[in-house]
N, C-alpha and C. Protein backbone atom coordinates (compact mmCIF):
# COMPACT_ATOMS: atom_id res chain seq x y z
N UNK A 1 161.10 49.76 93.11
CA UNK A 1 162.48 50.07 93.45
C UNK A 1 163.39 49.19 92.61
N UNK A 2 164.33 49.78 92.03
CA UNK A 2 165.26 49.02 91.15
C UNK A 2 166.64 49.71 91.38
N UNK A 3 167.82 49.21 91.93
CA UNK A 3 168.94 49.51 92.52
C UNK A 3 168.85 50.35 93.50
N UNK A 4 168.21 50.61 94.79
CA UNK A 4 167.81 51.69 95.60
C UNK A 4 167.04 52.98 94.84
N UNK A 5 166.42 53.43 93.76
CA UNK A 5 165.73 53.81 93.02
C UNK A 5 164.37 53.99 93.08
N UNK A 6 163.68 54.55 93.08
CA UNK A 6 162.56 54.83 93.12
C UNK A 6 162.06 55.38 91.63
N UNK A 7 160.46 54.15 91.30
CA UNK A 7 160.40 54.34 89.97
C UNK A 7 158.54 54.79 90.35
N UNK A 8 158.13 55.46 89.70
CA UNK A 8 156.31 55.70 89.77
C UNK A 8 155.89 55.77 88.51
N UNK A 9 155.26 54.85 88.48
CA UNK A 9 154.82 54.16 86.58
C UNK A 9 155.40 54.52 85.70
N UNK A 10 156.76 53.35 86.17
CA UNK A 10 157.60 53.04 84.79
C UNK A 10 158.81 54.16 85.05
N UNK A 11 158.20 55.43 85.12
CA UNK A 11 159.38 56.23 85.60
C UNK A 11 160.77 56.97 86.44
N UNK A 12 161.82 56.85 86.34
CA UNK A 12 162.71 57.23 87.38
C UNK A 12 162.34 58.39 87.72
N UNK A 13 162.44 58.29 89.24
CA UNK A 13 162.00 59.77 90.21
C UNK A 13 163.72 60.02 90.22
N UNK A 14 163.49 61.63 89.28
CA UNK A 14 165.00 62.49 89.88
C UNK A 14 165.44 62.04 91.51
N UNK A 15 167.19 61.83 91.56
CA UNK A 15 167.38 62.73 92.92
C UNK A 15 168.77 62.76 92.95
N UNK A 16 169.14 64.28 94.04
CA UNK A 16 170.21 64.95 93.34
C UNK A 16 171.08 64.85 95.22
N UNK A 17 172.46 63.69 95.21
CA UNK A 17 173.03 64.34 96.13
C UNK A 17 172.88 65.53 97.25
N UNK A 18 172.63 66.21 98.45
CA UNK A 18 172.99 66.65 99.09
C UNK A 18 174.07 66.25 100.04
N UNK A 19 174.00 65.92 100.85
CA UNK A 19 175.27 64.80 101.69
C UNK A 19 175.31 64.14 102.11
N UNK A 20 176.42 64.09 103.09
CA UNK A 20 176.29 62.45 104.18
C UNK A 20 176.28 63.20 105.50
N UNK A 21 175.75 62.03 106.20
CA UNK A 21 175.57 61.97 107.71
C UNK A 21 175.63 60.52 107.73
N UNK A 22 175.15 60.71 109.45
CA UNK A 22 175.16 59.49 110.32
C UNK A 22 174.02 59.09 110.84
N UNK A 23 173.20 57.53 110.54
CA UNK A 23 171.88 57.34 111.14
C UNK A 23 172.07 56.80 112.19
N UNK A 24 171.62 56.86 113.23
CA UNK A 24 171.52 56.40 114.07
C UNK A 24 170.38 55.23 114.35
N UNK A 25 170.38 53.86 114.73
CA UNK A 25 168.50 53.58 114.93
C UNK A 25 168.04 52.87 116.30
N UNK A 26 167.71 52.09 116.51
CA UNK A 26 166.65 52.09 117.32
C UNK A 26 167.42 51.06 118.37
N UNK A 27 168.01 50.50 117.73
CA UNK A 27 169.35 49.39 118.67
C UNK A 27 170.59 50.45 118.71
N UNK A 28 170.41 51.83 118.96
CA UNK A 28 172.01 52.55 118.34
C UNK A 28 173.14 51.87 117.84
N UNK A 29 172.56 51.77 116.52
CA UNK A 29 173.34 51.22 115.81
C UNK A 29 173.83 52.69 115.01
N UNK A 30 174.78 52.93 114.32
CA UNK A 30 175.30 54.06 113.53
C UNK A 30 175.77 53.40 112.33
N UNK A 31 175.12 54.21 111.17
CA UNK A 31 175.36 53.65 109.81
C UNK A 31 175.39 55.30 108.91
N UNK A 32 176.61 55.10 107.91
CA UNK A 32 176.80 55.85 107.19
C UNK A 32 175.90 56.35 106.27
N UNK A 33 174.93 57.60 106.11
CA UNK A 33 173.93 57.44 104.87
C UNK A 33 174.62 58.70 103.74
N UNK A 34 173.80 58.43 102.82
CA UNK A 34 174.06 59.66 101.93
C UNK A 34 172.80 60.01 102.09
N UNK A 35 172.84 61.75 101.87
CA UNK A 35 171.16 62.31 101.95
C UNK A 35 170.84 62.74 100.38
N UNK A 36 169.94 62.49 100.06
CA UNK A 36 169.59 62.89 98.72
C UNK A 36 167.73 63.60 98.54
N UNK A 37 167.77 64.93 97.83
CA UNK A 37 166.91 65.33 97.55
C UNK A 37 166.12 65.01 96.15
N UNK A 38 164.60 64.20 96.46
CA UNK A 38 164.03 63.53 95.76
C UNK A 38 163.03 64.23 95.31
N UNK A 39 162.93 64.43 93.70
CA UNK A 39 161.53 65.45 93.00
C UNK A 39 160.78 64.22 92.43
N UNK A 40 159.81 64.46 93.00
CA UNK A 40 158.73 63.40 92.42
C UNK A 40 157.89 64.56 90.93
N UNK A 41 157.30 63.33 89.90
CA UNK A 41 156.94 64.12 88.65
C UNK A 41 155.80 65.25 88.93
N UNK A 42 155.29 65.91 90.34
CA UNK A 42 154.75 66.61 90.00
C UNK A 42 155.74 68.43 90.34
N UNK A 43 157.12 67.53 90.46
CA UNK A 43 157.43 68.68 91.23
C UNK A 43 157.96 68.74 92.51
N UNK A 44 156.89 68.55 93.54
CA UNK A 44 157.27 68.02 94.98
C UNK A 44 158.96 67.41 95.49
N UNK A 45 159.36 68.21 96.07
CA UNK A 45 160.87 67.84 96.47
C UNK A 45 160.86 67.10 98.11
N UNK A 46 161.38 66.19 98.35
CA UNK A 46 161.63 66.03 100.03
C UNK A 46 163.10 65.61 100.01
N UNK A 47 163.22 65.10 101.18
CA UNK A 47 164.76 64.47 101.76
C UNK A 47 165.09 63.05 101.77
N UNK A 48 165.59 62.39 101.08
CA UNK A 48 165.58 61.01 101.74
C UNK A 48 167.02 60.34 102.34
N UNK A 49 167.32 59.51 102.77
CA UNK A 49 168.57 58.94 102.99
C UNK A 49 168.58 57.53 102.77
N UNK A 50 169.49 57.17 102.25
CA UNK A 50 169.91 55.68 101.60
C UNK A 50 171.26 55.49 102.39
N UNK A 51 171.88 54.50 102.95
CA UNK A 51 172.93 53.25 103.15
C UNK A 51 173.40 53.11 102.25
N UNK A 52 172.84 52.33 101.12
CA UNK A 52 173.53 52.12 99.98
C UNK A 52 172.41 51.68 99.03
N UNK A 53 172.68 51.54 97.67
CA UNK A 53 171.63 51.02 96.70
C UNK A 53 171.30 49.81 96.60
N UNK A 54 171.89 49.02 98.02
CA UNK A 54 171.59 47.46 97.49
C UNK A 54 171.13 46.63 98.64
N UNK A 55 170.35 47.43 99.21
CA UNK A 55 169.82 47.08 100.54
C UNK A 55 169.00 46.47 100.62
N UNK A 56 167.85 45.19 101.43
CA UNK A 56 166.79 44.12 101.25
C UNK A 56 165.75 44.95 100.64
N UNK A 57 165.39 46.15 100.78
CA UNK A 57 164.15 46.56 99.99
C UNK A 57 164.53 47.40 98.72
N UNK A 58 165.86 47.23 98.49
CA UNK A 58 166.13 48.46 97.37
C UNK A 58 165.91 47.82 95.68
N UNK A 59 165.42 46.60 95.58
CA UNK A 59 164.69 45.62 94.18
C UNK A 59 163.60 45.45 94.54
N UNK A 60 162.60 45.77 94.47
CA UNK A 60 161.31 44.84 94.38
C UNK A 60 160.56 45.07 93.27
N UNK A 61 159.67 44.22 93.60
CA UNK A 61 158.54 43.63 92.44
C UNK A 61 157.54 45.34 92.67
N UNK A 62 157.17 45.03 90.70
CA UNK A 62 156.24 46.57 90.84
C UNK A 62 155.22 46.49 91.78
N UNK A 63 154.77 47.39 92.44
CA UNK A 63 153.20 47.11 93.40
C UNK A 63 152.17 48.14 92.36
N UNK A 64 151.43 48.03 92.68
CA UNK A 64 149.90 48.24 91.99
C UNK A 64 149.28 48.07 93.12
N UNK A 65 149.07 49.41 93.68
CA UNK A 65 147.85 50.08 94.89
C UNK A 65 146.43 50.02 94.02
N UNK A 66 145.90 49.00 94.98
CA UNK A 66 144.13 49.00 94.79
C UNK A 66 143.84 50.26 94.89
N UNK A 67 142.51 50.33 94.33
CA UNK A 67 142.02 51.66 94.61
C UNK A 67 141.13 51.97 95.92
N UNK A 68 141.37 53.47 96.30
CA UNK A 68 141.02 53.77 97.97
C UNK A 68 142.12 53.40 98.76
N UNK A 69 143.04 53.06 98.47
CA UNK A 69 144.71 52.88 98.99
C UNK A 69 145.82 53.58 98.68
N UNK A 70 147.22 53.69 99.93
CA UNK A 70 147.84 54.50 99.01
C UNK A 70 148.95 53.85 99.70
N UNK A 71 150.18 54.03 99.18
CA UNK A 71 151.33 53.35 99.18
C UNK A 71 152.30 54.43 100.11
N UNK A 72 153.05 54.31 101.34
CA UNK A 72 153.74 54.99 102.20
C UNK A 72 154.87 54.27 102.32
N UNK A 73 155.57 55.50 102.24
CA UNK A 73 157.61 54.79 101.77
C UNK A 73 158.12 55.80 102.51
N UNK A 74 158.84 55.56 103.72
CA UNK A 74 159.75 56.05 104.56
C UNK A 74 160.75 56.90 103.87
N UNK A 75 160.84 57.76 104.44
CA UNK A 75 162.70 59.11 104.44
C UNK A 75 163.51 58.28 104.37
N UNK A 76 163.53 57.11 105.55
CA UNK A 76 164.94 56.75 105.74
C UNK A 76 164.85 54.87 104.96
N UNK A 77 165.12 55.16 103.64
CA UNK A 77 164.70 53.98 102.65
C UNK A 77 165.42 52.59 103.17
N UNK A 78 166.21 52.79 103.71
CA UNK A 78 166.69 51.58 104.16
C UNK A 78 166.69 50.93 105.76
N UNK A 79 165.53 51.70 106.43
CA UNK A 79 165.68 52.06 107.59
C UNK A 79 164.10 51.65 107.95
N UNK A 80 163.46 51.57 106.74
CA UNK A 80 162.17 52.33 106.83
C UNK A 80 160.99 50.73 106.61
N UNK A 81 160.15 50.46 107.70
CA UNK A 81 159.51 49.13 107.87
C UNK A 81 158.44 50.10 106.86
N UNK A 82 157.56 49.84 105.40
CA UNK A 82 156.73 50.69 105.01
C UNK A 82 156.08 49.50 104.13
N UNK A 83 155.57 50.54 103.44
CA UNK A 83 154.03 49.78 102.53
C UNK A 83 155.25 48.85 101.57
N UNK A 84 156.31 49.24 101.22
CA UNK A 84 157.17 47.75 100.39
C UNK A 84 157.33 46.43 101.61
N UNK A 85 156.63 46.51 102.68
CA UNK A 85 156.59 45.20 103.12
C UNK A 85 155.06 45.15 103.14
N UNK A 86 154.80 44.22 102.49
CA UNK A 86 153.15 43.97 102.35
C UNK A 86 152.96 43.23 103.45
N UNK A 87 153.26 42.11 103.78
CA UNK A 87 152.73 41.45 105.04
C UNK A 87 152.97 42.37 106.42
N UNK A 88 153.68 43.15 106.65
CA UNK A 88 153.81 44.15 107.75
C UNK A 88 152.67 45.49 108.01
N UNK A 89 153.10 46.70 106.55
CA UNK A 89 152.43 47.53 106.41
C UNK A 89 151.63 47.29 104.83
N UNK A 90 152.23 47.43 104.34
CA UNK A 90 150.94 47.52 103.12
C UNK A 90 150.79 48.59 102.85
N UNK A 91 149.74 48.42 102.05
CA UNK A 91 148.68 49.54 101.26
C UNK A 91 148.01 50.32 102.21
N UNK A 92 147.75 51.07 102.15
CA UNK A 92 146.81 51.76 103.50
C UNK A 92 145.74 52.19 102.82
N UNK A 93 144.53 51.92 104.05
CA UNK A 93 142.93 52.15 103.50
C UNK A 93 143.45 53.89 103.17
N UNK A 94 142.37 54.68 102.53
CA UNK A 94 142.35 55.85 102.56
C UNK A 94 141.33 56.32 103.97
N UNK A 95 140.94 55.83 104.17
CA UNK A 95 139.40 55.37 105.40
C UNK A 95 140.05 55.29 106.72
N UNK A 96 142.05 55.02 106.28
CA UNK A 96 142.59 54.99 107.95
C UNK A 96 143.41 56.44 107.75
N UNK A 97 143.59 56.98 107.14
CA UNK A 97 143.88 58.74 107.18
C UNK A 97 143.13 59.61 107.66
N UNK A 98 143.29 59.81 108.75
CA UNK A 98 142.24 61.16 109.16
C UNK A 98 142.59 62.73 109.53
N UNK A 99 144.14 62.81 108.70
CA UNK A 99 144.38 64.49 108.95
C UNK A 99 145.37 64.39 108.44
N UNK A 100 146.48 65.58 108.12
CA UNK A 100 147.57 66.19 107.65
C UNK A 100 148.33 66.49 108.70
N UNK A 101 149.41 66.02 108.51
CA UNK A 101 150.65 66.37 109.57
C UNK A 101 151.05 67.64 109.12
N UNK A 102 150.92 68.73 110.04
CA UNK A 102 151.25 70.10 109.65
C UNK A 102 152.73 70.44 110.49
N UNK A 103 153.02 69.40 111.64
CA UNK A 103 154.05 70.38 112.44
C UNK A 103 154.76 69.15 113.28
N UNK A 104 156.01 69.43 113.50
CA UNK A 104 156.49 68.36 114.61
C UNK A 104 156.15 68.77 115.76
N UNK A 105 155.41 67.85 117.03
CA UNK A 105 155.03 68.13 118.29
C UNK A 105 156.35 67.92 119.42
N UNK A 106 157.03 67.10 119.01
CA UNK A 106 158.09 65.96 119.88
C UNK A 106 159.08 65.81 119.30
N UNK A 107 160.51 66.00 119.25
CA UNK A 107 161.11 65.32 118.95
C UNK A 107 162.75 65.07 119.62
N UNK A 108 163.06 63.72 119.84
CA UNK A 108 164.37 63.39 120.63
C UNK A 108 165.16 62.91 119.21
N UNK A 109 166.30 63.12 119.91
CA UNK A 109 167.49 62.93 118.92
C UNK A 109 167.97 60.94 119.28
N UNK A 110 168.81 60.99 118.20
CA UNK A 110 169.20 59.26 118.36
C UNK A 110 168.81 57.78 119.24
N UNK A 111 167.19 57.97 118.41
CA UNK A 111 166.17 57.66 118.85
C UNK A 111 166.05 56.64 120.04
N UNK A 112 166.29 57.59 121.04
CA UNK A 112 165.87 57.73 122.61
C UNK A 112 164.85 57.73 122.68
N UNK A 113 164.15 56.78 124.20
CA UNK A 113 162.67 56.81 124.14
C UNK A 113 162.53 57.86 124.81
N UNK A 114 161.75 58.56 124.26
CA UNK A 114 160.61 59.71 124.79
C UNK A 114 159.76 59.76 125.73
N UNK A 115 160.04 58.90 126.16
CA UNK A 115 159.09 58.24 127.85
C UNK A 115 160.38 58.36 128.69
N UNK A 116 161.55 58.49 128.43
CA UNK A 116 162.60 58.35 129.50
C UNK A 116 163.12 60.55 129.51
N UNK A 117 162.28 60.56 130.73
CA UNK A 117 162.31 61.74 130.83
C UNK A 117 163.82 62.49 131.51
N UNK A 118 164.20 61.43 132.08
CA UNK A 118 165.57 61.74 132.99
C UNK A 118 166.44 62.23 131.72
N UNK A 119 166.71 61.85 130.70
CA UNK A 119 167.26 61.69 129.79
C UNK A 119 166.99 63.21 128.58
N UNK A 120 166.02 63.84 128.57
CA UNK A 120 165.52 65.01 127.75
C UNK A 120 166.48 66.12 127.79
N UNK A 121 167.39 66.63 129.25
CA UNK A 121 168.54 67.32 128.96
C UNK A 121 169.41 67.01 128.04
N UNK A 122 169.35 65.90 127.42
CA UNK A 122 170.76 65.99 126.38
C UNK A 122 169.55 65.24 124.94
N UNK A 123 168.68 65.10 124.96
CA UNK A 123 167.99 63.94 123.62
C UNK A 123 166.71 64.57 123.31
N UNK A 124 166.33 65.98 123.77
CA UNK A 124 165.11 66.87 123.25
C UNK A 124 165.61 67.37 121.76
N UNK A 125 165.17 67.18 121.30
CA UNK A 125 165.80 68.37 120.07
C UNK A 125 164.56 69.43 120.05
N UNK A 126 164.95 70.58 120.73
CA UNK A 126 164.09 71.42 120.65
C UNK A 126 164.00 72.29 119.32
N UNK A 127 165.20 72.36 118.94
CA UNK A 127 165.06 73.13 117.50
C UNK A 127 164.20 72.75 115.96
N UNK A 128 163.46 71.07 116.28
CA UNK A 128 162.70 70.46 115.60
C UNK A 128 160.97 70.68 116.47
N UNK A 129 160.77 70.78 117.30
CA UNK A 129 159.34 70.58 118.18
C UNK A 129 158.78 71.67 117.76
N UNK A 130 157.32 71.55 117.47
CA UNK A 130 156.44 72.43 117.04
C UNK A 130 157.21 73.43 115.63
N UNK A 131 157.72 72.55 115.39
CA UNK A 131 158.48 73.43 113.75
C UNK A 131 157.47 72.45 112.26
N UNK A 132 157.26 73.05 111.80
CA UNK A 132 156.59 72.93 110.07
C UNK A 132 157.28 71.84 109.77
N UNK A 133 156.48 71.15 109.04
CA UNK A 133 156.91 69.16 108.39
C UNK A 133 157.27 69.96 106.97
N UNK A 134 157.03 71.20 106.75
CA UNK A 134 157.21 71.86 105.02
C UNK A 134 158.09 72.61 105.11
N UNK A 135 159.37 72.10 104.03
CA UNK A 135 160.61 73.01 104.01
C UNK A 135 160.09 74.32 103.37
C-alpha cells in the first residue's frame, strides 16, 4: 500500500470512483467514505471503500506471502483489522480455508449485534440475506 493504494508486484491495481456514503462501525461511529471500484490484473472487479488515502494502514512495507499462504485485505481498507497487520491476522495457512463463500446467510445493518433479536425489526437487512457474494 502506498498512499491508500493498492500495489501487487510492483504494480498499481486500477480503481475508478463510484461514490460516497456513510460507514458506520462497531462503536457507531459514522465516517465519510468514498466507494471505489477496484480491477485487479486479472480482470476481477470488487467494491472497496477508503476514508481517505492517509490512514494507519494506507503505507506499508511490501509483504511477500510464504508459500501455502495467502494475504486477505478487507472492502472496508481503512476499517479493515487484515493480513496488513501481521501480528493480529497475517498470512493465512491455505490448510485454514475450507470452502467458498457463495451467498450472504445474515445480515444487520450499522453493525448491530445479531444476537440482539429485539432489535431485527429495524437492523435485518433482508434485501442482502441469502443473496450472491458475486455482482
Amino acid at each position: 500500500m502506498k498512499e491508500g493504494r493498492l500495489y501487487l508486484n510492483g504494480t498499481l491495481v486500477e480503481r475508478e470512483k463510484v461514490g460516497e456514503t456513510i460507514d458506520r462501525d462497531s462503536q457507531n461511529r459514522d465516517a465519510p467514505v468514498t466507494v471505489y471500484k477496484e480491477t485487479l490484473p486479472n480482470g476481477v472487479t470488487h467494491t472497496i471503500q477508503e476514508i481517505s488515502d492517509d490512514q494507519p494502514l494506507d503505507n506499508t512495507a511490501e509483504y511477500v506471502v510464504p508459500e501455502g499462504h495467502y494475504f486477505m485485505m478487507g472492502d472496508n481498507r481503512d476499517r479493515s483489522q487484515d493480513s496488513r497487520v501481521l501480528s493480529a491476522v497475517g498470512y493465512v495457512p491455505l490448510d485454514n480455508l475450507i470452502g467458498k463463500a457463495e451467498a450472504r446467510f445474515f445480515s444487520v445493518k450499522d453493525n448491530r449485534a445479531p444476537w440482539a433479536v429485539w432489535e431485527w425489526p429495524e437492523t435485518l437487512r433482508l434485501d442482502r440475506m441469502f443473496q450472491s457474494v458475486y455482482q
